[in-house]
C-alpha atoms as a PDB file:
ATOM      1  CA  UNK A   1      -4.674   7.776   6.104  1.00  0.00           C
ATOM      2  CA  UNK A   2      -1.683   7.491   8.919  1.00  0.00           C
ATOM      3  CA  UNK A   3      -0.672   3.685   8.313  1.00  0.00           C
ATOM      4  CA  UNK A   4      -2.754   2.343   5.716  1.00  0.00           C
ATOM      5  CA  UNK A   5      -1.089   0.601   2.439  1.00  0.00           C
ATOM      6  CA  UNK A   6      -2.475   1.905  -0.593  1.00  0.00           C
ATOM      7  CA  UNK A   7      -1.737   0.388  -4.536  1.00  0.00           C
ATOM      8  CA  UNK A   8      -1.697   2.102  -7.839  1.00  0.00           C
ATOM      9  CA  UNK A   9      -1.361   0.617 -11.108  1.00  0.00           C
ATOM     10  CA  UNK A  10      -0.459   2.660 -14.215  1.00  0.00           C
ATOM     11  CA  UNK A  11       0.971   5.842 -11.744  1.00  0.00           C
ATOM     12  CA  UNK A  12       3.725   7.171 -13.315  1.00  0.00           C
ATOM     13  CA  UNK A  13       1.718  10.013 -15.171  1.00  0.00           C
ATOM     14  CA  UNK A  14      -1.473  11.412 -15.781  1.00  0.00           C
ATOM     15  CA  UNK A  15      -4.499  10.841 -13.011  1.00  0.00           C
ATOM     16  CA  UNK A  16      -3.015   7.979 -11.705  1.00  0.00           C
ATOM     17  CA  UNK A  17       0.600   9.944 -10.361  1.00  0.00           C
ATOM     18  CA  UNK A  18      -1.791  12.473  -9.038  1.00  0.00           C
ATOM     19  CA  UNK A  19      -4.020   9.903  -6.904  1.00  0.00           C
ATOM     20  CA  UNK A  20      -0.521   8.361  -5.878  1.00  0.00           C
ATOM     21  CA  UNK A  21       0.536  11.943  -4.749  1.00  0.00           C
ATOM     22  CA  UNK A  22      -2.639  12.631  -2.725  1.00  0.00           C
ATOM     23  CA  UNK A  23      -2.854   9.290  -0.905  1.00  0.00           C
ATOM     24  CA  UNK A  24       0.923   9.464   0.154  1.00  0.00           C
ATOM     25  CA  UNK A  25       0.369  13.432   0.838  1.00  0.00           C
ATOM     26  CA  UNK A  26      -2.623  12.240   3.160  1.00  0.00           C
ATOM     27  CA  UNK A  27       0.261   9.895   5.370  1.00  0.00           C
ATOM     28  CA  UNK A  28      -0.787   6.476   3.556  1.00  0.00           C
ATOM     29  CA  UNK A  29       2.144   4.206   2.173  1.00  0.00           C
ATOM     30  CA  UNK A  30       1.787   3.769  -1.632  1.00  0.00           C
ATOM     31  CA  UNK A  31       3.134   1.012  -3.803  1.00  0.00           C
ATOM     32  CA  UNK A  32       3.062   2.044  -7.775  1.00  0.00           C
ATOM     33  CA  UNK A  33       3.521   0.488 -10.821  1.00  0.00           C
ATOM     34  CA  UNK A  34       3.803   0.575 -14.577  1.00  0.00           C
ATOM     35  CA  UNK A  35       5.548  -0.914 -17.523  1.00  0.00           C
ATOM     36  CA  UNK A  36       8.480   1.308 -18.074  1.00  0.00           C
ATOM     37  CA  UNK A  37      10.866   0.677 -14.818  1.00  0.00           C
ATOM     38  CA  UNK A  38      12.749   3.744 -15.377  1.00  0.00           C
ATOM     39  CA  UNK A  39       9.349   5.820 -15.003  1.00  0.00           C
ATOM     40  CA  UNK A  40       8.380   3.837 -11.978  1.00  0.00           C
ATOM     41  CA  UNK A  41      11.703   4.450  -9.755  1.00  0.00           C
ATOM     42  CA  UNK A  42      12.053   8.263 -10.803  1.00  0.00           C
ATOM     43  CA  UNK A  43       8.184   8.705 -10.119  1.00  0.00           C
ATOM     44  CA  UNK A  44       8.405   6.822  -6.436  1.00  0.00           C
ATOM     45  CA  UNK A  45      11.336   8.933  -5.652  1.00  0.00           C
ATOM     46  CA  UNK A  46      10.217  12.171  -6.688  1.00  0.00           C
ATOM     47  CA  UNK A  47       6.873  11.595  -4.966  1.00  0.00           C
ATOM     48  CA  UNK A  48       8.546  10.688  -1.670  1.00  0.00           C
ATOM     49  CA  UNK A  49      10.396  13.058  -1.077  1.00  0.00           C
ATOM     50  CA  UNK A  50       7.723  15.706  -0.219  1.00  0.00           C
ATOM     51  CA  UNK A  51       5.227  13.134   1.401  1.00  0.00           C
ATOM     52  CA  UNK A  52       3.612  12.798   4.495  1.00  0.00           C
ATOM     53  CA  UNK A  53       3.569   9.172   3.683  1.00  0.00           C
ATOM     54  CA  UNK A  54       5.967   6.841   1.601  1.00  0.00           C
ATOM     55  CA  UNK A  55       6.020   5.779  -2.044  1.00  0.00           C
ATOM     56  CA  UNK A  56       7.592   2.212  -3.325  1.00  0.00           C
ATOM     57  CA  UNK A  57       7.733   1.448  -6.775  1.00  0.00           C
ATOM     58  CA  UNK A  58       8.224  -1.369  -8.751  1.00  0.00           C
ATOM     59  CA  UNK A  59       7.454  -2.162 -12.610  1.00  0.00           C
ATOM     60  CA  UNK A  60       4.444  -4.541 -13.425  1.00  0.00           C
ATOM     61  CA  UNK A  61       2.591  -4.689 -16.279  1.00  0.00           C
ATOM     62  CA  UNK A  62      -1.528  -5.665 -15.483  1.00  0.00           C
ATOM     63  CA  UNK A  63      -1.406  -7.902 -18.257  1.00  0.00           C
ATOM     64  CA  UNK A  64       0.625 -10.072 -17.005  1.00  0.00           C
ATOM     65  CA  UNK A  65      -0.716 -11.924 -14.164  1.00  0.00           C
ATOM     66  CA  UNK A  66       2.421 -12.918 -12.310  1.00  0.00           C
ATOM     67  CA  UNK A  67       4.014  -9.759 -11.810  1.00  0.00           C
ATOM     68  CA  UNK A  68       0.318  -8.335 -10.583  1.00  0.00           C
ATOM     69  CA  UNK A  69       0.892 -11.288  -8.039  1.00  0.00           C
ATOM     70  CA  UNK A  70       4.409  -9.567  -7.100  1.00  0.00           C
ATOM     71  CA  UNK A  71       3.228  -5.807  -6.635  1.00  0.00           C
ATOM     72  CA  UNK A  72       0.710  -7.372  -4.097  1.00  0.00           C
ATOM     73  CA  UNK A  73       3.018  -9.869  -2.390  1.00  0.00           C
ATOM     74  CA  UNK A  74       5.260  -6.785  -1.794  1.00  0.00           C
ATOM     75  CA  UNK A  75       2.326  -4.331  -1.208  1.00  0.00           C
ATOM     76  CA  UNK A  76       1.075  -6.075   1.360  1.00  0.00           C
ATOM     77  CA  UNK A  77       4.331  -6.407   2.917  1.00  0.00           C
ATOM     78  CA  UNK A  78       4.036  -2.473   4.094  1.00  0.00           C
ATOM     79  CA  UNK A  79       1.103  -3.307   5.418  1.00  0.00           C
ATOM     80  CA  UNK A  80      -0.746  -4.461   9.039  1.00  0.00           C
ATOM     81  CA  UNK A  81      -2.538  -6.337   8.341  1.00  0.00           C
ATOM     82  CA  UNK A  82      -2.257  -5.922   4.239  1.00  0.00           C
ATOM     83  CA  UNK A  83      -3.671  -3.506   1.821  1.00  0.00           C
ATOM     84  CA  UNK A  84      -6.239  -0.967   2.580  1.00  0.00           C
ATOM     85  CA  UNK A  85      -7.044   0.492  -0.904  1.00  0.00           C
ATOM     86  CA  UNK A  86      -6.900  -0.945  -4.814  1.00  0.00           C
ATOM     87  CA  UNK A  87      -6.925   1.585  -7.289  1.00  0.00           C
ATOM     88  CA  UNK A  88      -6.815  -0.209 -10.705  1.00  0.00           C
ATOM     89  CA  UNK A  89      -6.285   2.599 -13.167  1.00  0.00           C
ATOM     90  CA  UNK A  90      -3.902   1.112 -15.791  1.00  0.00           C
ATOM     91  CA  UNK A  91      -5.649   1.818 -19.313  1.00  0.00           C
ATOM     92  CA  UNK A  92      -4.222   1.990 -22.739  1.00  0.00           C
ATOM     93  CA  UNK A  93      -5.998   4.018 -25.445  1.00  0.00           C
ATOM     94  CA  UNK A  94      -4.654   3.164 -29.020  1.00  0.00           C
ATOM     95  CA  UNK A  95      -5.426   6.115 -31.214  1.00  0.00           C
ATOM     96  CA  UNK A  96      -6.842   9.465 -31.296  1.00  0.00           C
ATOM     97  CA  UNK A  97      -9.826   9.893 -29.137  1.00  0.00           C
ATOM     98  CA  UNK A  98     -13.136  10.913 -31.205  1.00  0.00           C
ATOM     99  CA  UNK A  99     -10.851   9.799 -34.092  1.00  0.00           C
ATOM    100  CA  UNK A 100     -11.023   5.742 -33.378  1.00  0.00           C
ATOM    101  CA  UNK A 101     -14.357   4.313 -34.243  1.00  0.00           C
ATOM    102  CA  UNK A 102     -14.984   0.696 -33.186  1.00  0.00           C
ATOM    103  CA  UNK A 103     -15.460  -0.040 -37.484  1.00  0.00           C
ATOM    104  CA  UNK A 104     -12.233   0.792 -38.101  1.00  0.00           C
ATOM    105  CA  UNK A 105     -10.368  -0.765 -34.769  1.00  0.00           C
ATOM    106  CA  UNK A 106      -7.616  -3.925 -35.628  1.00  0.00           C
ATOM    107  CA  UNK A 107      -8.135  -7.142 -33.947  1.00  0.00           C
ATOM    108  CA  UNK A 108      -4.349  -6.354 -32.061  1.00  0.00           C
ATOM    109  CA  UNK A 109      -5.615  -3.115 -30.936  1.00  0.00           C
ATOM    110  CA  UNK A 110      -8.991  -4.079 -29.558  1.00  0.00           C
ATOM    111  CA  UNK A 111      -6.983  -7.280 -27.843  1.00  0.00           C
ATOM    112  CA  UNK A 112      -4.575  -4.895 -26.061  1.00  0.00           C
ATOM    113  CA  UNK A 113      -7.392  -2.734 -24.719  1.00  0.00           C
ATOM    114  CA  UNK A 114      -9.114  -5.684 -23.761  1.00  0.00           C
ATOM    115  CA  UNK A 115      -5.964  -7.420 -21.979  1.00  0.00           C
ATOM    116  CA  UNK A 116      -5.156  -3.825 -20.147  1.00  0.00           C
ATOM    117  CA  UNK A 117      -8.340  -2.151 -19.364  1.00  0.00           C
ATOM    118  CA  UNK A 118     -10.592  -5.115 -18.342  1.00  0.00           C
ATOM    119  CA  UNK A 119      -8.585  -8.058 -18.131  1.00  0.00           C
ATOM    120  CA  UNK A 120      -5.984  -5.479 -16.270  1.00  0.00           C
ATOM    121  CA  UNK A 121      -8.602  -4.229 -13.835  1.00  0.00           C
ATOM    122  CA  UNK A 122      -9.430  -7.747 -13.422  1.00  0.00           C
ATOM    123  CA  UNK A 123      -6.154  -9.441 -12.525  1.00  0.00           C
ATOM    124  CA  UNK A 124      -5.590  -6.348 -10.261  1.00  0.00           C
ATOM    125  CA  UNK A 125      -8.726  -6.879  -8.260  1.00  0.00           C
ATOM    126  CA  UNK A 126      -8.102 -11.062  -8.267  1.00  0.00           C
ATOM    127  CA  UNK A 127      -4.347 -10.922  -6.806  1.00  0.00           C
ATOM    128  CA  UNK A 128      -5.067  -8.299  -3.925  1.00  0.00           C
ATOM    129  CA  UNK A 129      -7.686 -10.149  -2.327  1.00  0.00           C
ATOM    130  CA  UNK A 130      -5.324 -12.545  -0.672  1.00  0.00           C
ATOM    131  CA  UNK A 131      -3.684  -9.448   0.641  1.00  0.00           C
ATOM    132  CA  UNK A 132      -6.700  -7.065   1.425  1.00  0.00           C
ATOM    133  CA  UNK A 133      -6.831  -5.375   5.357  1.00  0.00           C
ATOM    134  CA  UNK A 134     -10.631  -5.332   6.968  1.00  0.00           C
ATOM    135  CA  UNK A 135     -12.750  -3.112   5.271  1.00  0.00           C
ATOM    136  CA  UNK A 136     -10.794  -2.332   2.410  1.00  0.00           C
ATOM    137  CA  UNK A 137     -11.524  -0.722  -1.095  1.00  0.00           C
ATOM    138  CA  UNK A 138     -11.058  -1.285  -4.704  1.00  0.00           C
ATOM    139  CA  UNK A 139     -11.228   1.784  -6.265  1.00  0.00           C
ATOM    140  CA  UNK A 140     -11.531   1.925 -10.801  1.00  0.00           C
ATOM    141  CA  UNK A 141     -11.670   5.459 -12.605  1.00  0.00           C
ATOM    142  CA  UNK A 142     -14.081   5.503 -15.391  1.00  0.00           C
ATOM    143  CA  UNK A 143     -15.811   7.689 -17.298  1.00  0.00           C
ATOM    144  CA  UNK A 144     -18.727   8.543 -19.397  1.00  0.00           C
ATOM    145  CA  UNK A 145     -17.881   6.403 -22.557  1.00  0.00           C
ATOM    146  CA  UNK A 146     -18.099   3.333 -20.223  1.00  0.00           C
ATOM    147  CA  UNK A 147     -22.436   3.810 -20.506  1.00  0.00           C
ATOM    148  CA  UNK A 148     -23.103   6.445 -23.848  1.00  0.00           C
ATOM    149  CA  UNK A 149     -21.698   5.988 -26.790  1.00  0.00           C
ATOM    150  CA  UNK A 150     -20.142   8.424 -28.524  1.00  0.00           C
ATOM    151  CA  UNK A 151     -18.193   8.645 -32.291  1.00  0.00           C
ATOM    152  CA  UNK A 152     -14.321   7.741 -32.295  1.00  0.00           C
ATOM    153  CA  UNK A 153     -13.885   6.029 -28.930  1.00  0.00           C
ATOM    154  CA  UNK A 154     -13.543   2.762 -30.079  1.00  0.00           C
ATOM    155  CA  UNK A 155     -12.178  -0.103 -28.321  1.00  0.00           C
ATOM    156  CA  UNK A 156     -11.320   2.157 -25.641  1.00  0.00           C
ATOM    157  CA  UNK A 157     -15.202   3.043 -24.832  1.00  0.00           C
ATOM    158  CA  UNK A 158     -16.087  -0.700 -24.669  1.00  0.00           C
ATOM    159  CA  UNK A 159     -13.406  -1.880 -22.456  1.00  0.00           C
ATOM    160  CA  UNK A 160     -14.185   0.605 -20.448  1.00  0.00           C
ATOM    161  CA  UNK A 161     -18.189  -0.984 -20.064  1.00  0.00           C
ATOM    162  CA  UNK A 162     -16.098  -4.212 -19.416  1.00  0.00           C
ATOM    163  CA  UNK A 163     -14.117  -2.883 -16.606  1.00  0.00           C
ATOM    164  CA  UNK A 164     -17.173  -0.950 -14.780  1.00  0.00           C
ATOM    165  CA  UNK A 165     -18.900  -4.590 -15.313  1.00  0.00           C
ATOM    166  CA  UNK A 166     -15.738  -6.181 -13.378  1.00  0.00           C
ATOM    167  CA  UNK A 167     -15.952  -3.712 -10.577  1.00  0.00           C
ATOM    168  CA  UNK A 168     -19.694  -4.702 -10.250  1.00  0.00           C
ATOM    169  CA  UNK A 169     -18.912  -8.277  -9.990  1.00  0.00           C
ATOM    170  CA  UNK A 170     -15.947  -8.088  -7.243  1.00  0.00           C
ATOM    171  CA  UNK A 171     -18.262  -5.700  -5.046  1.00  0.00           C
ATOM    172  CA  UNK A 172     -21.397  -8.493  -5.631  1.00  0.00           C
ATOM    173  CA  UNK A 173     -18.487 -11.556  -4.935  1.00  0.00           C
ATOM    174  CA  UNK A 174     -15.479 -10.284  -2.955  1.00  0.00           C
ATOM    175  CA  UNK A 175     -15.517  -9.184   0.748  1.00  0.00           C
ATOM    176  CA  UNK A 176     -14.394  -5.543  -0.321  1.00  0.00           C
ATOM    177  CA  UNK A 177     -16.527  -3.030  -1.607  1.00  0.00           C
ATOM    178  CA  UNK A 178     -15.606  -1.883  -4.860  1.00  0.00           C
ATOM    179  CA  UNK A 179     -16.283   1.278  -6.977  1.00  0.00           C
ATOM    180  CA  UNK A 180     -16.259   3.060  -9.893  1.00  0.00           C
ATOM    181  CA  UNK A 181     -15.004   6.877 -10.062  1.00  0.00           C
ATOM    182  CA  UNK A 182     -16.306   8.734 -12.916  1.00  0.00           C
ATOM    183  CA  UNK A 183     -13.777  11.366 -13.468  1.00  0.00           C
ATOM    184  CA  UNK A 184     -15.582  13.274 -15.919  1.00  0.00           C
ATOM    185  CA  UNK A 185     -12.550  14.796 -18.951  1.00  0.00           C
ATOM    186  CA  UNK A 186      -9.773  14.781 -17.482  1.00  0.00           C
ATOM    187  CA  UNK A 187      -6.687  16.558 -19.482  1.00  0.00           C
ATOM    188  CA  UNK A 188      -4.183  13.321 -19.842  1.00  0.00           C
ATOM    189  CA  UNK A 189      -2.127  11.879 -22.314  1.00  0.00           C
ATOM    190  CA  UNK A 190      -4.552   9.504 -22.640  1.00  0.00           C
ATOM    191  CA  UNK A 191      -7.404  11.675 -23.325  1.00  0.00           C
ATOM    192  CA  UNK A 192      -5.336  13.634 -25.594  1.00  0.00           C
ATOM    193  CA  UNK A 193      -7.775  16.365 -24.299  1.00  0.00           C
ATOM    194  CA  UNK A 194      -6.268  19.754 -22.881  1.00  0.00           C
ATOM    195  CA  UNK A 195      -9.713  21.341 -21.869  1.00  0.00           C
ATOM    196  CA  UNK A 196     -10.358  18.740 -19.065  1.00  0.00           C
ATOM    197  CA  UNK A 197     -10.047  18.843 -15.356  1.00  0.00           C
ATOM    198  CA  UNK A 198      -6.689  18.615 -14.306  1.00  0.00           C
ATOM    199  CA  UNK A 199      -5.657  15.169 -13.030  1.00  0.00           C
ATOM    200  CA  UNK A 200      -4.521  16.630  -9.280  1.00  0.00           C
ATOM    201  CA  UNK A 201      -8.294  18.252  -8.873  1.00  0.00           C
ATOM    202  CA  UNK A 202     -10.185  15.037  -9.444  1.00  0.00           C
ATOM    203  CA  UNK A 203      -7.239  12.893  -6.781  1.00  0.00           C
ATOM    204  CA  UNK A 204      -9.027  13.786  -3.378  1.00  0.00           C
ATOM    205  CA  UNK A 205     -11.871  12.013  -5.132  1.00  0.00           C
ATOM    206  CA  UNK A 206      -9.654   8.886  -4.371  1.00  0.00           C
ATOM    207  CA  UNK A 207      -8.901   9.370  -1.127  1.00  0.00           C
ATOM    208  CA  UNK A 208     -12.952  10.332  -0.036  1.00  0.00           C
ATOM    209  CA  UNK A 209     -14.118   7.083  -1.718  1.00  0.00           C
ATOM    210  CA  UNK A 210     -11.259   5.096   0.065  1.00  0.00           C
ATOM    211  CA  UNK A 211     -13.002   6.657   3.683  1.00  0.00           C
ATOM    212  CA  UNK A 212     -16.375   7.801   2.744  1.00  0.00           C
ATOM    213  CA  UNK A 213     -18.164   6.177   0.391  1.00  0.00           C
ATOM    214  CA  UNK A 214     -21.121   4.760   1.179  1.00  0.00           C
ATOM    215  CA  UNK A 215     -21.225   0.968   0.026  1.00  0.00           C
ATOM    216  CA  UNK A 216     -24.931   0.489   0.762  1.00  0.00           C
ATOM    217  CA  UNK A 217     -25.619   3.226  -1.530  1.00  0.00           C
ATOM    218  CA  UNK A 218     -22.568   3.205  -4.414  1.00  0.00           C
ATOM    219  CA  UNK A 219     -21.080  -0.168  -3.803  1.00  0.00           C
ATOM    220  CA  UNK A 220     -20.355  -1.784  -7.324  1.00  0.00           C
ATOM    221  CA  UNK A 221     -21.607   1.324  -8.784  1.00  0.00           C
ATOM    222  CA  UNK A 222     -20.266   4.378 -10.700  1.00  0.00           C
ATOM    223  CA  UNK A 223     -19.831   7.667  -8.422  1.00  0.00           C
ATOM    224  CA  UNK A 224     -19.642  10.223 -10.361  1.00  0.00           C
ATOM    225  CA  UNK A 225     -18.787  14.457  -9.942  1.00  0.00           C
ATOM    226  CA  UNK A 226     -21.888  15.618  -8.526  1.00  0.00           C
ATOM    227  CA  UNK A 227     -22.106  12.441  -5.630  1.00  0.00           C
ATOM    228  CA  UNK A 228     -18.363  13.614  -4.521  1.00  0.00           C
ATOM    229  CA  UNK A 229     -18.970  17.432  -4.563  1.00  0.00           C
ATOM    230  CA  UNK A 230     -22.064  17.105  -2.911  1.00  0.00           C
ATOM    231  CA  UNK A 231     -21.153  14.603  -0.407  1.00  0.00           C
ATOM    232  CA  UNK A 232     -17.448  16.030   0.082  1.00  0.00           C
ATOM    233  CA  UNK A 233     -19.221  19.851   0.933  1.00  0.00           C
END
């Protein structure tokens, strides 16, 4: 991925540091972000320094429209002739997974996963396409949650239907194809969930979407496990 820009919200940990690893490890020029600015500049340099590639960091918070509209500006800077690949995966999840149900969520926490997770995917998607090279992706993790419901995911589990319905929307109305990764567990801070995958064996997943994918087949759809190991063999 010699030369082409790639963006990653929420990167400083978890799957998203691992995807921003892999893409710089495969030669492509990354551009993080996340809220704490600290995070972002130690993360950036520590994943430089090993890479094929180059990482830039700088703090934004998806929320907040304007600074999504910086990242971009200055994203697409690195690139000619802009950015290649959008991976939106900025999420919040306020509570103890399979200990949240939606009866017992507060109106402030079911707003914040709202304005991160869908509204976040959504402002992410909006200010790149000014920016975006020929043929480029947007790329959204997701998971199972997103389409079966299960006990104690909460507002996290329905913004996470909300974002999948974004991604469908930008691939039907944007001149990118856009898709959703489903990660299966994955063992984050997030997830609160040590049995999962680790987040650096579910990153090349990122990078095979961002070349292989088939949009005729999985555009504005979720690809999940099985499509990537199969089609990855």
């Amino acid at each position: 991925m010699d030369e082409q820009t790639v963006v990653v919200t929420g990167a400083t940990r978890g799957v998203g540091r691992a995807v921003a690893a892999e893409f710089a490890d495969e030669g492509a020029d990354v551009v993080i972000c996340a809220r704490d600015p600290e995070r972002v500049t130690e993360t950036a340099e520590e994943l430089d320094a090993d890479a094929a590639g180059s990482v830039t960091g700088q703090r934004a918070d998806v929320r907040d429209e304007y600074d999504l509209e910086r990242l971009l500006e200055t994203a697409a800077e690195h690139g000619t002739p802009g950015v290649d690949v959008v991976v939106a995966n900025a999420a919040v999840f306020h509570g103890s997974p399979g200990d949240s149900p939606i009866t017992e969520a507060s109106y402030s926490r079911f707003d914040d996963s709202y304005q991160t997770n869908v509204r976040g995917v959504f402002g992410t998607l909006r200010e790149s396409l000014p920016h975006l090279a020929e043929g480029a992706r947007l790329l959204v993790p997701s998971g199972a949650v997103a389409r079966e419901a299960k006990p104690g995911l909460g507002a996290y589990a329905v913004s996470k239907a909300g974002a999948e319905a974004v991604v469908r929307q930008f691939h039907a109305d944007a001149d990118a194809d856009a898709f959703v990764l489903d990660l299966g567990l994955v063992a984050t801070e997030l997830t609160g969930d040590e049995s999962g995958r680790d987040p650096e064996r579910v990153a090349a997943m990122f990078t095979w979407a961002a070349r292989e994918a088939d949009p005729e087949e999985h555009g504005g759809d979720v690809i999940d496990l099985r499509v990537w190991k199969r089609a990855s063999r």
